[in-house]
C-alpha atoms as a PDB file:
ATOM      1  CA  UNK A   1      89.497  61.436  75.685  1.00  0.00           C
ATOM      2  CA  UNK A   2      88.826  63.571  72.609  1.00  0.00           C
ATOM      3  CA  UNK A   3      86.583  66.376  72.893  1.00  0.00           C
ATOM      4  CA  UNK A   4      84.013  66.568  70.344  1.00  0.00           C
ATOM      5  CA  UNK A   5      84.074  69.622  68.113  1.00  0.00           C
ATOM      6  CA  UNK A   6      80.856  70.342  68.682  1.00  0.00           C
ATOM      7  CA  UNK A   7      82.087  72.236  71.919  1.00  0.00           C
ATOM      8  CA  UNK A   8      84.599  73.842  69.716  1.00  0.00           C
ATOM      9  CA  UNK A   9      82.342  74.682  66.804  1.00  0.00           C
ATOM     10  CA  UNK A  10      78.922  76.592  65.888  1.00  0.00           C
ATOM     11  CA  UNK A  11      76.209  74.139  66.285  1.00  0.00           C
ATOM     12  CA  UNK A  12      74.957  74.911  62.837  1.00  0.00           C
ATOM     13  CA  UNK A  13      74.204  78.198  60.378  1.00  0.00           C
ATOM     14  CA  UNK A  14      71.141  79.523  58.433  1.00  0.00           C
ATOM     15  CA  UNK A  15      69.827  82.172  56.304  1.00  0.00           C
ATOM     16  CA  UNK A  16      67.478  84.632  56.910  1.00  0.00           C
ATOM     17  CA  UNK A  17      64.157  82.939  54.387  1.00  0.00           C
ATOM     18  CA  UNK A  18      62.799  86.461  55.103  1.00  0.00           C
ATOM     19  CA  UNK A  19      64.210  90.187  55.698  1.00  0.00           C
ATOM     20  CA  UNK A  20      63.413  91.020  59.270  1.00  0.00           C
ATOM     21  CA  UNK A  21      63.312  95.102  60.473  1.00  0.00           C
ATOM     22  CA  UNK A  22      66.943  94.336  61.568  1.00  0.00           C
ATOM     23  CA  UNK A  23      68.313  93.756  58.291  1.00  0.00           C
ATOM     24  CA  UNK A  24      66.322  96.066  56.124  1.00  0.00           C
ATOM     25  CA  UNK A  25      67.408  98.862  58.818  1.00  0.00           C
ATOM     26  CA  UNK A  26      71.401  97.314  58.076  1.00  0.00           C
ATOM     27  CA  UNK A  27      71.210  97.281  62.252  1.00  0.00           C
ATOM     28  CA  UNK A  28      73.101  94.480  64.193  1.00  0.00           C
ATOM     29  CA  UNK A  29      72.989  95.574  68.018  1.00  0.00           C
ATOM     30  CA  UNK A  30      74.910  93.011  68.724  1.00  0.00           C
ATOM     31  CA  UNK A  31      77.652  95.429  67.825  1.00  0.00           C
ATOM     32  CA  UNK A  32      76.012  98.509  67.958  1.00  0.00           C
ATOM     33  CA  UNK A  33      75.243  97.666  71.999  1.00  0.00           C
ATOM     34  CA  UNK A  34      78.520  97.448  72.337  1.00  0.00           C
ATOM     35  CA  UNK A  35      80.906 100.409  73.282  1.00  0.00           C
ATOM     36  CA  UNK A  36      82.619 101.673  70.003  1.00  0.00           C
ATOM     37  CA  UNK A  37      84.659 103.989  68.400  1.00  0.00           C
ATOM     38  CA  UNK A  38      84.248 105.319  64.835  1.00  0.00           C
ATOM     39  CA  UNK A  39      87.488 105.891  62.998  1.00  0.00           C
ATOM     40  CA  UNK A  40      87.363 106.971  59.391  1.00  0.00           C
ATOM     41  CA  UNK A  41      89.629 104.520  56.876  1.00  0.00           C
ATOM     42  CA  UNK A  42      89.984 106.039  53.824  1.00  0.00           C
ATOM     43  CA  UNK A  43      86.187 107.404  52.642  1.00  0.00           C
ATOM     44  CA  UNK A  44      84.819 104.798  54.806  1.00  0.00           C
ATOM     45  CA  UNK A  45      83.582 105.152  58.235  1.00  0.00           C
ATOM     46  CA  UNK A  46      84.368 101.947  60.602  1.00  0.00           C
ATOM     47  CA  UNK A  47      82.379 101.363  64.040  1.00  0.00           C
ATOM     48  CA  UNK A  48      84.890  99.293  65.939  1.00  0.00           C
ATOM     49  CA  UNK A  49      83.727  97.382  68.921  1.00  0.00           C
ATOM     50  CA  UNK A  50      86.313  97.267  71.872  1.00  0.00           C
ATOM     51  CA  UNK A  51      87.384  93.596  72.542  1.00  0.00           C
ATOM     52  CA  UNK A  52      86.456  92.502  76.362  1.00  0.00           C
ATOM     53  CA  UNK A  53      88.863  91.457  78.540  1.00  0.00           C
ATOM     54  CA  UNK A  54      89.767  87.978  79.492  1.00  0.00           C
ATOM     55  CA  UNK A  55      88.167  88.460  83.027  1.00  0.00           C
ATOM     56  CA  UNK A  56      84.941  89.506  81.454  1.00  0.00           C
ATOM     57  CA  UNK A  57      84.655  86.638  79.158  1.00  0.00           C
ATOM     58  CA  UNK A  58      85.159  84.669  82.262  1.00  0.00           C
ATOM     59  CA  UNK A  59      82.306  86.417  83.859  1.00  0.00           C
ATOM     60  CA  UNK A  60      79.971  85.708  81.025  1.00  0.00           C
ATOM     61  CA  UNK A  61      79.966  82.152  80.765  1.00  0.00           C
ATOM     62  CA  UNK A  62      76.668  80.919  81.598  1.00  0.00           C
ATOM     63  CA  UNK A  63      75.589  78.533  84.230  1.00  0.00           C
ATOM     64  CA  UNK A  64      75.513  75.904  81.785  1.00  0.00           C
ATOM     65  CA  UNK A  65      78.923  76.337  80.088  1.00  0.00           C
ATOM     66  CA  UNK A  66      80.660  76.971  83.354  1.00  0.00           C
ATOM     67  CA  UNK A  67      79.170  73.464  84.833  1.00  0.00           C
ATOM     68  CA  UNK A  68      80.233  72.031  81.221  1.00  0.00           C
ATOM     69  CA  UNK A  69      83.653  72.957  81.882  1.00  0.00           C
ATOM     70  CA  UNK A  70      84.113  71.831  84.987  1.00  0.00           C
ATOM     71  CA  UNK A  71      83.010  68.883  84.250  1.00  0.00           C
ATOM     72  CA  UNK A  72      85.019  68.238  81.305  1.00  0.00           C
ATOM     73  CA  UNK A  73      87.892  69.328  83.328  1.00  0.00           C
ATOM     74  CA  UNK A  74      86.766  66.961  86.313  1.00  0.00           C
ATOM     75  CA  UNK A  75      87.054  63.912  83.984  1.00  0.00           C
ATOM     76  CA  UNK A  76      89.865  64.815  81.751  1.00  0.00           C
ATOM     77  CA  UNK A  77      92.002  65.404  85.223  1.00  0.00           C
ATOM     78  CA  UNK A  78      90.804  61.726  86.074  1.00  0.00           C
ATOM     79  CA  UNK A  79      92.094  60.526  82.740  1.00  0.00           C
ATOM     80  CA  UNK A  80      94.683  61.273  82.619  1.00  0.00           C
ATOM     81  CA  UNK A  81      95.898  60.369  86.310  1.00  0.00           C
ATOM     82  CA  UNK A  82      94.977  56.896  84.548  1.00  0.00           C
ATOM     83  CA  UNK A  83      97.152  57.217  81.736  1.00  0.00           C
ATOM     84  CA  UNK A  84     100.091  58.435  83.865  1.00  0.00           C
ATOM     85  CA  UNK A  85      99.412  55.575  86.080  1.00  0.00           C
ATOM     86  CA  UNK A  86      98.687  52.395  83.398  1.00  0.00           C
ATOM     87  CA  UNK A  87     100.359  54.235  80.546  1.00  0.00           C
ATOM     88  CA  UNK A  88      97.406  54.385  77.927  1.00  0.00           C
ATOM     89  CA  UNK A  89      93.448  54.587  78.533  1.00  0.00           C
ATOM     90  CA  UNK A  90      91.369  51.516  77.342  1.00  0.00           C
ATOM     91  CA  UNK A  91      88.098  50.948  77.037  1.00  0.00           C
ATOM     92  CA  UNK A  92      87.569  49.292  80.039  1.00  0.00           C
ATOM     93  CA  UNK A  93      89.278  52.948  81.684  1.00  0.00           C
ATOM     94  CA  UNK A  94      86.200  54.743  79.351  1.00  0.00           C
ATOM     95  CA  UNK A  95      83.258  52.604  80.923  1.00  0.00           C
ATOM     96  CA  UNK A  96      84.470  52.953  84.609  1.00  0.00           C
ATOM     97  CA  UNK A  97      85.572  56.709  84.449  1.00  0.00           C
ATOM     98  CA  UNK A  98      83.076  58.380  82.022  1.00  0.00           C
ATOM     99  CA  UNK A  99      79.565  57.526  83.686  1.00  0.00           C
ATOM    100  CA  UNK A 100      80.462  59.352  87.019  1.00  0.00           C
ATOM    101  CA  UNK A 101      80.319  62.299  85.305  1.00  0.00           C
ATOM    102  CA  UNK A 102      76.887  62.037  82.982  1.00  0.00           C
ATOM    103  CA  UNK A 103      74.701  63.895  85.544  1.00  0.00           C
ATOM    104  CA  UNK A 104      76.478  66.622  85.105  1.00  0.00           C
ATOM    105  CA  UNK A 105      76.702  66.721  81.686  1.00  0.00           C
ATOM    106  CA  UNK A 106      72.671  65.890  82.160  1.00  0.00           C
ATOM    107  CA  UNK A 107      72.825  68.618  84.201  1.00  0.00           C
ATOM    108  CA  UNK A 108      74.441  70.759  81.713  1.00  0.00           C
ATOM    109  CA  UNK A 109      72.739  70.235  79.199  1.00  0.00           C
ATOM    110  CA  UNK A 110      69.047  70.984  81.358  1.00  0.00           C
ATOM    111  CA  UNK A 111      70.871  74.090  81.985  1.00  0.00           C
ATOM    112  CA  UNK A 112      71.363  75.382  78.513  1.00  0.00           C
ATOM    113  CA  UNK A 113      67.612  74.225  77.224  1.00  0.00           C
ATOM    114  CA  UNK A 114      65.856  76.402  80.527  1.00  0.00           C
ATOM    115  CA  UNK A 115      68.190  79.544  79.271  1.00  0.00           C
ATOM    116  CA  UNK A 116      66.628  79.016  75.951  1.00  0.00           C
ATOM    117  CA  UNK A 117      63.148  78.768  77.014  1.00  0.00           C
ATOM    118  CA  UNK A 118      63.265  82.438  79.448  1.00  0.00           C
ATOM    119  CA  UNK A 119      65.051  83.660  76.502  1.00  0.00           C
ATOM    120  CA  UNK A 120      62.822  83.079  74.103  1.00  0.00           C
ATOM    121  CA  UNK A 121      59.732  84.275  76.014  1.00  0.00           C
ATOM    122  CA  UNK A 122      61.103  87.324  77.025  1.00  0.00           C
ATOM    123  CA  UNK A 123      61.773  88.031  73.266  1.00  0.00           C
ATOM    124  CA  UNK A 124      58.445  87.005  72.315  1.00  0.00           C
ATOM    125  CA  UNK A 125      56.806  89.238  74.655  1.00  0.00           C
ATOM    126  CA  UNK A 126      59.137  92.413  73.826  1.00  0.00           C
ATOM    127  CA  UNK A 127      58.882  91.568  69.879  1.00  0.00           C
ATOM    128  CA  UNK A 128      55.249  92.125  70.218  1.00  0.00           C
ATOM    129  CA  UNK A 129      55.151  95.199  72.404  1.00  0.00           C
ATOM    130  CA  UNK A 130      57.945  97.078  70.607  1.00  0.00           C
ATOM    131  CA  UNK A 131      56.976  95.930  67.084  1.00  0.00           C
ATOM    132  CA  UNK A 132      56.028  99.721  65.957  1.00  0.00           C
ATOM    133  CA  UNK A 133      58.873 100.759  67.095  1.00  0.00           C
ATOM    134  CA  UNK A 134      61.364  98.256  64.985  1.00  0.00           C
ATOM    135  CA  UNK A 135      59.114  99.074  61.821  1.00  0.00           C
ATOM    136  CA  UNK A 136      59.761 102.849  62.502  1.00  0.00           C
ATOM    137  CA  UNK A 137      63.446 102.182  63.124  1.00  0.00           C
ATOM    138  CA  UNK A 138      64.075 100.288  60.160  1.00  0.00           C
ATOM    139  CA  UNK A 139      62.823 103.309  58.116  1.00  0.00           C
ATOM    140  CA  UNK A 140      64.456 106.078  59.954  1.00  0.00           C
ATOM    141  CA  UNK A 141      67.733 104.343  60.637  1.00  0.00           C
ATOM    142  CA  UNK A 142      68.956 103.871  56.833  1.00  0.00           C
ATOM    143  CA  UNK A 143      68.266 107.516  56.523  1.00  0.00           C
ATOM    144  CA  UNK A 144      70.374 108.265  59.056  1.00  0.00           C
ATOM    145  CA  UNK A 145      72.647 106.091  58.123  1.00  0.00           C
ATOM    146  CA  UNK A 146      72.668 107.831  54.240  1.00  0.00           C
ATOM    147  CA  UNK A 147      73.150 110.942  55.495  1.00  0.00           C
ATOM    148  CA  UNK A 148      76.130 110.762  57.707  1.00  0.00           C
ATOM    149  CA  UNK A 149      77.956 108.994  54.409  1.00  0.00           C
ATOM    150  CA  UNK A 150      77.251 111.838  52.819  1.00  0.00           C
ATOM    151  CA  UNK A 151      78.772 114.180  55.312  1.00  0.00           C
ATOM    152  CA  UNK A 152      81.651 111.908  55.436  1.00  0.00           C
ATOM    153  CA  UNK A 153      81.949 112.197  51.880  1.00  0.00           C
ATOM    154  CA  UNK A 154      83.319 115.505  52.293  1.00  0.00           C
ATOM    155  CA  UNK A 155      86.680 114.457  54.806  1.00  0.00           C
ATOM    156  CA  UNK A 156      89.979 113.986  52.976  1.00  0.00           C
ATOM    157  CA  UNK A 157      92.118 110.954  53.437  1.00  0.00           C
ATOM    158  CA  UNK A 158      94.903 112.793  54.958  1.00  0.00           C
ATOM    159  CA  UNK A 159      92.160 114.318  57.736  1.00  0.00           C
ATOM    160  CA  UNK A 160      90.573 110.833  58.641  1.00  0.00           C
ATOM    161  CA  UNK A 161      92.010 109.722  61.607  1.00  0.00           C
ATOM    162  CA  UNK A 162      92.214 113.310  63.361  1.00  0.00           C
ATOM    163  CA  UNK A 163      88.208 113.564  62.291  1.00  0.00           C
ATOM    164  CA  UNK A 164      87.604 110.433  63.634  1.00  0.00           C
ATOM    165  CA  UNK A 165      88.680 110.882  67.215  1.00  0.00           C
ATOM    166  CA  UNK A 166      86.804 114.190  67.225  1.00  0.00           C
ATOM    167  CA  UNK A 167      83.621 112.533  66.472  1.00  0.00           C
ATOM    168  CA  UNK A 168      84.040 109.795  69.016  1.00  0.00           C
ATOM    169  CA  UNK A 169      84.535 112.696  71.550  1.00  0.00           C
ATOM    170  CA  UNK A 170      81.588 114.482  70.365  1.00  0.00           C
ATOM    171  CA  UNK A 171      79.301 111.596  71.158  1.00  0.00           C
ATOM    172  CA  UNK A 172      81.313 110.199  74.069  1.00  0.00           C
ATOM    173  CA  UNK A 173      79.090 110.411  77.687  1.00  0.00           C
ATOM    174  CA  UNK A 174      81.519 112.253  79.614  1.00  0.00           C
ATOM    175  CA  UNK A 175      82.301 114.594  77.290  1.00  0.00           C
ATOM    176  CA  UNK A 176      81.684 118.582  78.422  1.00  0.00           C
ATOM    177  CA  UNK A 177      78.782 120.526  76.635  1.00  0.00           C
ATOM    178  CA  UNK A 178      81.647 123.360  76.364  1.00  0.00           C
ATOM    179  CA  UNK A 179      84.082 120.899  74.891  1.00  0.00           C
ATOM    180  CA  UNK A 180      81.224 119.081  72.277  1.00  0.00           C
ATOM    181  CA  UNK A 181      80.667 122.753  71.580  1.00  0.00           C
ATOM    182  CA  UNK A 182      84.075 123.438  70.448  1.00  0.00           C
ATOM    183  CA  UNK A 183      84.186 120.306  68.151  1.00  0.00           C
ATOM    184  CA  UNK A 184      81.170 121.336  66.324  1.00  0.00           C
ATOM    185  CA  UNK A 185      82.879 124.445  65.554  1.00  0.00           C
ATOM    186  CA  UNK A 186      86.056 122.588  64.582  1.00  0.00           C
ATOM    187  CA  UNK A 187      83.686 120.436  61.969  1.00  0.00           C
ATOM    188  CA  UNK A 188      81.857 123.424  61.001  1.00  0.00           C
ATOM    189  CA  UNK A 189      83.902 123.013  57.575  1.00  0.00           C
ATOM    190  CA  UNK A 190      82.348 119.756  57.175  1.00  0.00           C
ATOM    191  CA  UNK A 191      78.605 120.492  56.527  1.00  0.00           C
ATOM    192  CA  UNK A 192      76.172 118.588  57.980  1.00  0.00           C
ATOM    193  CA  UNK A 193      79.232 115.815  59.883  1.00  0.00           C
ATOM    194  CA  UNK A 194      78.618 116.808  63.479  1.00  0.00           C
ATOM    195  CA  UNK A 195      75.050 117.055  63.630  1.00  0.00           C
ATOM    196  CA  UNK A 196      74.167 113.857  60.725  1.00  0.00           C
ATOM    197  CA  UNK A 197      76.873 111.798  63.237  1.00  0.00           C
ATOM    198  CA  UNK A 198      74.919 113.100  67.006  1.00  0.00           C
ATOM    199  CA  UNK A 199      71.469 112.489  65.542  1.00  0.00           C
ATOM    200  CA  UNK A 200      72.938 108.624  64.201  1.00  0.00           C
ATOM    201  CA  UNK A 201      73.981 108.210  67.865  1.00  0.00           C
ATOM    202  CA  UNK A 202      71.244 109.308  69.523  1.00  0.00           C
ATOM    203  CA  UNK A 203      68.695 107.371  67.363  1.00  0.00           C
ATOM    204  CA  UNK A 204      71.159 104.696  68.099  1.00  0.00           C
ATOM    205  CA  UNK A 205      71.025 104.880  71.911  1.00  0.00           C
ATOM    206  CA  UNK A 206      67.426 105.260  72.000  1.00  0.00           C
ATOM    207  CA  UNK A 207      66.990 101.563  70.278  1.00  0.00           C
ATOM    208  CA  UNK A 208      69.068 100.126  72.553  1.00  0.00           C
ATOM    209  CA  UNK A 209      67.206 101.333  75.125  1.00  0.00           C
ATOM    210  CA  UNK A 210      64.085 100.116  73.320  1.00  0.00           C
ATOM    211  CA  UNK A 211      65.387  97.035  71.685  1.00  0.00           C
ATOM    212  CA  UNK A 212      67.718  95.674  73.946  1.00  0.00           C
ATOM    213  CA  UNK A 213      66.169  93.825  76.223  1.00  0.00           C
ATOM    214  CA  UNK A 214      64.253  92.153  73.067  1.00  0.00           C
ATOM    215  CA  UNK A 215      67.198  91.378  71.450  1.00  0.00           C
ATOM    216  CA  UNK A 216      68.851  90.456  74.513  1.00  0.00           C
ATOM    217  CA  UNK A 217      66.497  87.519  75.228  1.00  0.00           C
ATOM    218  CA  UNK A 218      67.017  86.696  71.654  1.00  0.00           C
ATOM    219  CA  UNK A 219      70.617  86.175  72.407  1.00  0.00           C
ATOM    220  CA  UNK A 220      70.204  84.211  75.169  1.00  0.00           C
ATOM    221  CA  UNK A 221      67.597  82.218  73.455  1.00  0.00           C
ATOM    222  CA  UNK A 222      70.481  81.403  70.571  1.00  0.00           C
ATOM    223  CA  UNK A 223      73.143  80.718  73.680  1.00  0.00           C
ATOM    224  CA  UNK A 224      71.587  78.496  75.642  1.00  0.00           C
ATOM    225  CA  UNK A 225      70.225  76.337  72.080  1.00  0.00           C
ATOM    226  CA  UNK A 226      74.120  76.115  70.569  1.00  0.00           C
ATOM    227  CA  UNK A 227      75.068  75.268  74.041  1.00  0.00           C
ATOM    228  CA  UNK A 228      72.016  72.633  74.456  1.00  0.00           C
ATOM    229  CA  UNK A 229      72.909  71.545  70.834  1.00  0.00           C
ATOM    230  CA  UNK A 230      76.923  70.950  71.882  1.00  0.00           C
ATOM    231  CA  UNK A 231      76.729  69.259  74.580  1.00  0.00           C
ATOM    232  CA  UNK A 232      74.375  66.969  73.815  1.00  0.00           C
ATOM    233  CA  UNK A 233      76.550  66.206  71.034  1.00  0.00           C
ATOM    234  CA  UNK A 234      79.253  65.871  73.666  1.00  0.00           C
ATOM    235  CA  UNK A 235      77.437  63.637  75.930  1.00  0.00           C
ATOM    236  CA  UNK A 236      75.910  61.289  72.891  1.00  0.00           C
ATOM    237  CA  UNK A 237      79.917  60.980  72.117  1.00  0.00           C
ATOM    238  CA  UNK A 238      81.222  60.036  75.488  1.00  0.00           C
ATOM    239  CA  UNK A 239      78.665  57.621  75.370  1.00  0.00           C
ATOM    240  CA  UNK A 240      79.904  56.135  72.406  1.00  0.00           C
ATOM    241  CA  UNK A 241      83.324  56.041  73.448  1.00  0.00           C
ATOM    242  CA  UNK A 242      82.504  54.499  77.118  1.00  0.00           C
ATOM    243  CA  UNK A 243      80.093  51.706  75.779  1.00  0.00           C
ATOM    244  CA  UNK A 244      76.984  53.511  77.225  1.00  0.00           C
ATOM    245  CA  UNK A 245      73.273  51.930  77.390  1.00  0.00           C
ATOM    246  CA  UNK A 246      72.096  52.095  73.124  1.00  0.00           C
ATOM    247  CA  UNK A 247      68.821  53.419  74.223  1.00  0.00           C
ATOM    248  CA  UNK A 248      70.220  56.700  76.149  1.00  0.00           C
ATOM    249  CA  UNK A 249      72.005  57.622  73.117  1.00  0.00           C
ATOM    250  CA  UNK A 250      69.103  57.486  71.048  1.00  0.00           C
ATOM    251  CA  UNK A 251      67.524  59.366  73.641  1.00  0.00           C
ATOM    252  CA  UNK A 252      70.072  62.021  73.277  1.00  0.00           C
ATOM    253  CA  UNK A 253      70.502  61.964  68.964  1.00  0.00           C
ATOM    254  CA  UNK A 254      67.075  62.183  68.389  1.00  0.00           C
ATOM    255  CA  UNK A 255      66.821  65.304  70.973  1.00  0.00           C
ATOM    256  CA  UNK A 256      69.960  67.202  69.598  1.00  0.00           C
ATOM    257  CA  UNK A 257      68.184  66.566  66.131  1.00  0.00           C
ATOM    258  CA  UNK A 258      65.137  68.310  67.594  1.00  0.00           C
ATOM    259  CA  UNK A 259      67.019  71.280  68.790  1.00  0.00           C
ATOM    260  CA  UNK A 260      68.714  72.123  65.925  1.00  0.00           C
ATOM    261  CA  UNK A 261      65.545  72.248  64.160  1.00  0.00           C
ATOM    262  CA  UNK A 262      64.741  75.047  66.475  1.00  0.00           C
ATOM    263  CA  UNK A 263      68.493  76.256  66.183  1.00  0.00           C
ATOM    264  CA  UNK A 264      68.022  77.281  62.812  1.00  0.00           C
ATOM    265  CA  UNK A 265      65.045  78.563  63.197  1.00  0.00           C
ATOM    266  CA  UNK A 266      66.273  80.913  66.558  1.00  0.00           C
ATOM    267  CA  UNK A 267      68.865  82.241  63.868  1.00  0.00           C
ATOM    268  CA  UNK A 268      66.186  83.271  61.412  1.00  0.00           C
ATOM    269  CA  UNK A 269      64.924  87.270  61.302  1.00  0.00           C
ATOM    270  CA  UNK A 270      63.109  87.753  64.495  1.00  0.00           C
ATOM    271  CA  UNK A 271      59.118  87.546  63.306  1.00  0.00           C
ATOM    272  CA  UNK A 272      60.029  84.088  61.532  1.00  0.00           C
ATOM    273  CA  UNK A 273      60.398  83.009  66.151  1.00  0.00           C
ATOM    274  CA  UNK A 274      57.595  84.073  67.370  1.00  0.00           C
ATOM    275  CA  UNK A 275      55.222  81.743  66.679  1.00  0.00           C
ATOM    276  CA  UNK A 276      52.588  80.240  69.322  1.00  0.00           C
ATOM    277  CA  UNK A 277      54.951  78.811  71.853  1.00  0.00           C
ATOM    278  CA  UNK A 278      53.813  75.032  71.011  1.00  0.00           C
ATOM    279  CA  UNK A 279      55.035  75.630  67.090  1.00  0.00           C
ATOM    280  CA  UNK A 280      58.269  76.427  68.382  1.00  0.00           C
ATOM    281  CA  UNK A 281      58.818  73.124  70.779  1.00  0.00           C
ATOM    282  CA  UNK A 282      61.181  70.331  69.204  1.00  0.00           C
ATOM    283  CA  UNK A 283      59.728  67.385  67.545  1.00  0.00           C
ATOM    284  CA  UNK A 284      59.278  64.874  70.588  1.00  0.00           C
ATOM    285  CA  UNK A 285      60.709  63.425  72.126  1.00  0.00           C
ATOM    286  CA  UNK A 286      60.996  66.713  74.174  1.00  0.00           C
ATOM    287  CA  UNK A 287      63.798  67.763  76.489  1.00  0.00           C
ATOM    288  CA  UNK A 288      61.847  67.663  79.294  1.00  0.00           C
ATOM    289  CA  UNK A 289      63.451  71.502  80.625  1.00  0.00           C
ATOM    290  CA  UNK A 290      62.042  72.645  77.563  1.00  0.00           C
ATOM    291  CA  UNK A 291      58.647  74.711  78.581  1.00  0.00           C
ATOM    292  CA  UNK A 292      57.029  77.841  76.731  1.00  0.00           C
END
């Protein structure tokens, strides 16, 4: 059995059609919510995200892709004891072996759309209570932004790298007030670099701690409709390729087509989502998981 690349690939991509706070601000916390380290390269200053570990992105799969893969591992594993057995897999092989394991991917797939649907209310409701907030941020922040550049402006080349780790001390957690107060002196030759790269953090770590659970449920809202999207596309191909009943499958096409009208739309600047919850249901026929 081939997988279909829809497990392997993004379920589709889109544009902005309008310039949310996020990207008028130049703010993606999906990085900036993750640990990093700023490094200078060259005249440039780089915010480097640190890769997680294999054991974490084991702990992250959700419900739905971990009963996905299992699954898909369940069947494969039954496959190919066939094909070991009879030396090739027919279609005969496909339409006794492949059915077994529909409920799951059912099951999967009701998974995904019910991860959507929490995620996309709790964004809705933090959207709308921290909406000042954004609009404040997305002035504040390029300022911010602007004016650490133009501190940064001032380090040479050759000093770069030994800057750098001074500055990601000076805003790590655990770092001593005696020893942050040492490093400002250090960068005392550097007007403005210390204090224009603390106030960027701190304005940074307060909107994570206002944002983040917004943008959080935004992420999971995007998750659990690429997942939805895949393996439906997954499940309407193993139907193909095991003979299943016509009328399933069109079942399943015309609700993937559904969801990746939402898809694009979940990808879209944040205020372009929250709409009243029934404008943002697929075009029936409706996954039946799929509540406001």
């Amino acid at each position: 059995m081939v997988r279909s690349a829809a497990l392997d690939a993004p379920a589709a991509t889109a544009a902005a059609t309008e310039e949310s706070p996020f990207v008028r601000a130049g703010f993606n916390p999906e990085e900036m919510f993750q640990k990093t380290q700023v490094k200078f390269d060259g005249d440039k200053v780089l915010v480097q995200a640190q890769a997680p570990s294999e054991q974490a992105l084991k702990e992250q799969q959700t419900p739905a892709q971990k009963l996905m893969t299992e699954t898909l591992n369940a069947a494969e594993k039954e496959l190919a004891a066939r094909k070991a057995k009879n030396g090739s897999i027919g279609e005969a092989d496909l339409k006794e072996i492949m059915p077994k394991y529909f409920p799951k991917m059912k099951e999967a797939v009701a998974l995904a759309d019910t991860q959507a649907a929490a995620g996309r209310k709790t964004a809705a409701e933090e959207y709308l209570r921290v909406k000042p907030d954004l609009e404040k941020f997305a002035t504040d922040f390029p300022k911010a932004m602007e004016r650490f550049g133009k501190a940064s402006d001032a380090v040479p080349e050759a000093e770069g790298e030994k800057v750098g780790a001074m500055l990601t001390e000076l805003n790590g957690e655990k770092t001593s007030a005696a020893r942050k107060a040492e490093i400002r002196k250090d960068l005392s030759k550097y007007p403005d670099l210390a204090e224009s790269s603390e106030a960027l953090m701190k304005m940074s770590n307060i909107a994570e701690a206002k944002f983040g659970k917004m943008y959080q449920g935004i992420t999971d809202m995007q998750t659990g409709l690429t997942q939805g999207l895949a393996y439906r596309g997954f499940y309407a191909e193993s139907l193909k390729q095991s003979g299943g009943d016509p009328k399933e499958l069109d079942r399943v096409t015309k609700e993937a087509q559904a969801v990746a009208q939402l898809y694009v739309r979940a990808m879209q600047a944040p205020q372009l989502l929250f709409m009243p919850p029934e404008d943002l249901q697929p075009r029936k026929p409706l996954p039946p998981v799929i509540k406001a």
